[in-house]
N, C-alpha and C. Protein backbone atom coordinates (compact mmCIF):
# COMPACT_ATOMS: atom_id res chain seq x y z
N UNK A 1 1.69 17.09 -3.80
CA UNK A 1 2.37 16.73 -2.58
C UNK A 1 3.63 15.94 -2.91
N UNK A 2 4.67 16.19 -2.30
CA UNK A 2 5.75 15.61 -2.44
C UNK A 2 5.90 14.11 -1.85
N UNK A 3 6.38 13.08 -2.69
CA UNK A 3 6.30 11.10 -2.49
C UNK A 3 7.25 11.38 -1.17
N UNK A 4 6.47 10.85 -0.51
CA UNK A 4 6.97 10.24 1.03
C UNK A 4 7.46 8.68 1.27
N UNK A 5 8.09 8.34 0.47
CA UNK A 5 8.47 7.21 -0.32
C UNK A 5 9.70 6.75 0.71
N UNK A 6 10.16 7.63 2.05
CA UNK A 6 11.41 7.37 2.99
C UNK A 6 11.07 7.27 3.97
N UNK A 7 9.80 7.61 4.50
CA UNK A 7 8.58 7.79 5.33
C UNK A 7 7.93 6.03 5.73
N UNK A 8 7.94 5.53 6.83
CA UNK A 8 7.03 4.41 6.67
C UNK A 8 6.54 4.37 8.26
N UNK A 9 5.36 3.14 8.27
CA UNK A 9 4.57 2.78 9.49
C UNK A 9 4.59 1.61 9.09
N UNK A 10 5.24 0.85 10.59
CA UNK A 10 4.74 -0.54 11.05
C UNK A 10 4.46 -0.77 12.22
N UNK A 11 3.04 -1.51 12.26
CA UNK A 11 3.03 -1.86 14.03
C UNK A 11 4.33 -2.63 14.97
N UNK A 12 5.26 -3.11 14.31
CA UNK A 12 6.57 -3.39 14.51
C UNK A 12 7.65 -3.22 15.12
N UNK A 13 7.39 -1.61 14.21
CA UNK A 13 8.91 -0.97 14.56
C UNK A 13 8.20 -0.02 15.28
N UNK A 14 8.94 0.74 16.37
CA UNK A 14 8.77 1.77 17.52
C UNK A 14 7.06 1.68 17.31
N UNK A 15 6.56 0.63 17.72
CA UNK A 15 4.77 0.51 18.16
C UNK A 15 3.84 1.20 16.54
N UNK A 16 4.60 1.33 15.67
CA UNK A 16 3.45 1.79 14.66
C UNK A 16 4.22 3.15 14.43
N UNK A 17 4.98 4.14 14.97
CA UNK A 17 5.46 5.47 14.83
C UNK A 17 5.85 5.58 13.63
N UNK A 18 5.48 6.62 12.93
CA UNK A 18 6.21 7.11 11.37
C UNK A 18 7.31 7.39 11.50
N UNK A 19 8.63 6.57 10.76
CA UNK A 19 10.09 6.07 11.28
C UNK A 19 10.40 6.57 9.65
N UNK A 20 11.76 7.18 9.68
CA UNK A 20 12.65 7.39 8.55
C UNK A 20 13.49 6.68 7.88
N UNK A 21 13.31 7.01 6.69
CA UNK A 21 14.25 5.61 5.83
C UNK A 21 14.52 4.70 6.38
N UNK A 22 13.43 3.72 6.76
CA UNK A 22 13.56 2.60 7.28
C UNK A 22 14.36 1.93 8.05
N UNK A 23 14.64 3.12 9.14
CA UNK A 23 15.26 2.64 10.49
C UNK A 23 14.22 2.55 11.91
N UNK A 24 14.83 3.10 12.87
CA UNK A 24 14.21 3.26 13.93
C UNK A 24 14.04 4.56 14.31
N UNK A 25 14.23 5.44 13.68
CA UNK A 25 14.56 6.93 13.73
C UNK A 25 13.18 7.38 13.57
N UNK A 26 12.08 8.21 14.34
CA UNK A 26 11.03 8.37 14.53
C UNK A 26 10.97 9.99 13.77
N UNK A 27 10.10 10.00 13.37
CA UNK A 27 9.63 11.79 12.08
C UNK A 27 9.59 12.71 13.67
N UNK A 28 8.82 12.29 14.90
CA UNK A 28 9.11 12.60 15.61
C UNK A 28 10.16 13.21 16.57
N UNK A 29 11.39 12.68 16.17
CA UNK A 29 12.73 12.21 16.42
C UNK A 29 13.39 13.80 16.01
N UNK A 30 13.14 13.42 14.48
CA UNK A 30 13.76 14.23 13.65
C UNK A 30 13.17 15.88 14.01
N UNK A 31 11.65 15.94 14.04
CA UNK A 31 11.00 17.04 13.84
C UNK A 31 11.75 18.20 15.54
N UNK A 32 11.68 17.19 16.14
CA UNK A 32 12.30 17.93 17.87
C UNK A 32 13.82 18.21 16.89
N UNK A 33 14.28 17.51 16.40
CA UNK A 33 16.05 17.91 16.60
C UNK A 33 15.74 19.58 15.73
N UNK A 34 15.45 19.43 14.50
CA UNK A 34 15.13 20.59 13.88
C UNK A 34 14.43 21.98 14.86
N UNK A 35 13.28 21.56 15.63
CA UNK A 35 12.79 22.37 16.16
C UNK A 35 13.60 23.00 17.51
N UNK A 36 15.00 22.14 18.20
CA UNK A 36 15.81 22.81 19.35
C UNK A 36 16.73 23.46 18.06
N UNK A 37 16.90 23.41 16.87
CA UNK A 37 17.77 24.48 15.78
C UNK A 37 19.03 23.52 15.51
N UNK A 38 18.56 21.98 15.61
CA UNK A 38 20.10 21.35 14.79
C UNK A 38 19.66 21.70 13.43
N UNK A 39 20.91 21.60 12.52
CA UNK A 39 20.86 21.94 11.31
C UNK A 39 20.77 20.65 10.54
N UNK A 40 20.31 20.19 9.15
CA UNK A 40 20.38 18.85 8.56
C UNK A 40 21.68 18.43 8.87
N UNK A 41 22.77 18.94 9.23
CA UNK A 41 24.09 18.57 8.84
C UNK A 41 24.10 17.90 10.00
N UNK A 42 23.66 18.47 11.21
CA UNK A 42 24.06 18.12 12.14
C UNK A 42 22.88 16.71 12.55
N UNK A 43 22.07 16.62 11.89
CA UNK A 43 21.58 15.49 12.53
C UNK A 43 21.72 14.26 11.55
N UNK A 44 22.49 14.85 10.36
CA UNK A 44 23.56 13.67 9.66
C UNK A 44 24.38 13.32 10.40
N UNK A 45 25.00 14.15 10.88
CA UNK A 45 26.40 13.53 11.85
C UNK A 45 25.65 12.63 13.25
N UNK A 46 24.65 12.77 13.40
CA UNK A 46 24.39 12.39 15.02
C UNK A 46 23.66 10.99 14.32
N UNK A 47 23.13 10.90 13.04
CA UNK A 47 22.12 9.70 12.36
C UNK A 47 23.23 9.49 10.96
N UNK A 48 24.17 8.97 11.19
CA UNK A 48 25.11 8.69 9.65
C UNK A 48 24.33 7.82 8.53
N UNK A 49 23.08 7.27 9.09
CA UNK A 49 22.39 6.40 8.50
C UNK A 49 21.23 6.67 7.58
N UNK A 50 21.16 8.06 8.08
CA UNK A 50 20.17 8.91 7.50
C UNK A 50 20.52 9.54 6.60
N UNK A 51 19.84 10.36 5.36
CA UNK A 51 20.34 11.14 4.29
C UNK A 51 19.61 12.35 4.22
N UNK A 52 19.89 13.11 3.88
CA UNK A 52 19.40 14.49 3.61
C UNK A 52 17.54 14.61 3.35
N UNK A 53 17.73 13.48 2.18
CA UNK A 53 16.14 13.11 1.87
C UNK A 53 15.60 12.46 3.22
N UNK A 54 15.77 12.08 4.01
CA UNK A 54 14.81 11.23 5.30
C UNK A 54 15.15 12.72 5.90
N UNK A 55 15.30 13.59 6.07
CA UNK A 55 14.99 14.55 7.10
C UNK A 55 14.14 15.53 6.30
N UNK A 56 13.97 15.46 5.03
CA UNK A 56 13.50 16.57 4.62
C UNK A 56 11.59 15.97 4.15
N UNK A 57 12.03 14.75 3.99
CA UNK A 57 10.38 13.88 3.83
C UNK A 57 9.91 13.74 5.69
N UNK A 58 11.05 13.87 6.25
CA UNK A 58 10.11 13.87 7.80
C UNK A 58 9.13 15.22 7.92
N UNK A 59 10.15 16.11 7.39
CA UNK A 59 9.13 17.03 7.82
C UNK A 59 8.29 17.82 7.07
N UNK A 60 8.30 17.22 5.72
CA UNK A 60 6.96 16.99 5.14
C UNK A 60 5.81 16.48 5.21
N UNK A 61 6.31 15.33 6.05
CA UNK A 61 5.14 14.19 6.38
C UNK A 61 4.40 14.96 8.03
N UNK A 62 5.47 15.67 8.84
CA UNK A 62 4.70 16.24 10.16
C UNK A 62 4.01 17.81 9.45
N UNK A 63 4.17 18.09 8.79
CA UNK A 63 2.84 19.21 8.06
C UNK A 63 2.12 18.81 7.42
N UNK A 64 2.09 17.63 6.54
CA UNK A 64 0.85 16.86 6.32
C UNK A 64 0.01 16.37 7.22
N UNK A 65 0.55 15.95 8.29
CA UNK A 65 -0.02 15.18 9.00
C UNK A 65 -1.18 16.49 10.49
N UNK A 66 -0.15 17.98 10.25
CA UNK A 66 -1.01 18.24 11.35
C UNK A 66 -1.87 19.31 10.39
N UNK A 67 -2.21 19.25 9.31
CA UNK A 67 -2.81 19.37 8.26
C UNK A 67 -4.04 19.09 8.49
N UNK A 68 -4.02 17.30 8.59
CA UNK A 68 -5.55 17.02 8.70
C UNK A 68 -6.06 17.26 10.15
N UNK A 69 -7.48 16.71 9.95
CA UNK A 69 -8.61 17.09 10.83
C UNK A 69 -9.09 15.70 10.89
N UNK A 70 -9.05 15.54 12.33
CA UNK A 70 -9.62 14.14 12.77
C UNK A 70 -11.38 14.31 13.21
N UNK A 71 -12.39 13.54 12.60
CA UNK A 71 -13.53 13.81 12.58
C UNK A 71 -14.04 12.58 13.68
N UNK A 72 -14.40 12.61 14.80
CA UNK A 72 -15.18 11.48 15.99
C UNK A 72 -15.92 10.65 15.29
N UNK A 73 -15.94 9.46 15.25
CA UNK A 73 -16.93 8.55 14.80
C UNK A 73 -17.98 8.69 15.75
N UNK A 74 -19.53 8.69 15.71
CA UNK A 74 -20.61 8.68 16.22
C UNK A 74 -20.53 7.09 17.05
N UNK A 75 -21.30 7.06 18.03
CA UNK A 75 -21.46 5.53 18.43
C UNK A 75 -22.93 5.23 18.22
């Protein structure tokens, strides 16, 4: 698996949301811009703060993530 090392969670920042290179910029954020067909370039220009690597570990981290399988804890 590729280091998600640009990738982070804090209960902090945007309530706990997995945020990119340590801004406020939500994997969420990123994964919609890609999915209406902006291109990396273009959501460099709209996030100057961002780098090529925080868009490309976002959406590594949203196929990891819908990857797993959440199992119910019993009560």
């Amino acid at each position: 698996m590729v280091s998600l090392d640009r990738v982070s969670r804090s209960i902090d920042v945007m309530g706990g949301k997995a945020c990119v290179g340590n801004t406020r910029v939500t994997v969420g954020t990123v994964v919609g811009l890609v999915a209406t067909g902006k291109s990396v370039a273009e959501i460099l220009a709209a996030y100057p703060y961002l780098v090529d690597q925080d868009v490309m570990q976002a959406l590594a981290y949203a196929a990891w993530r819908v990857e797993e399988i959440e199992i119910p804890i019993s009560a």
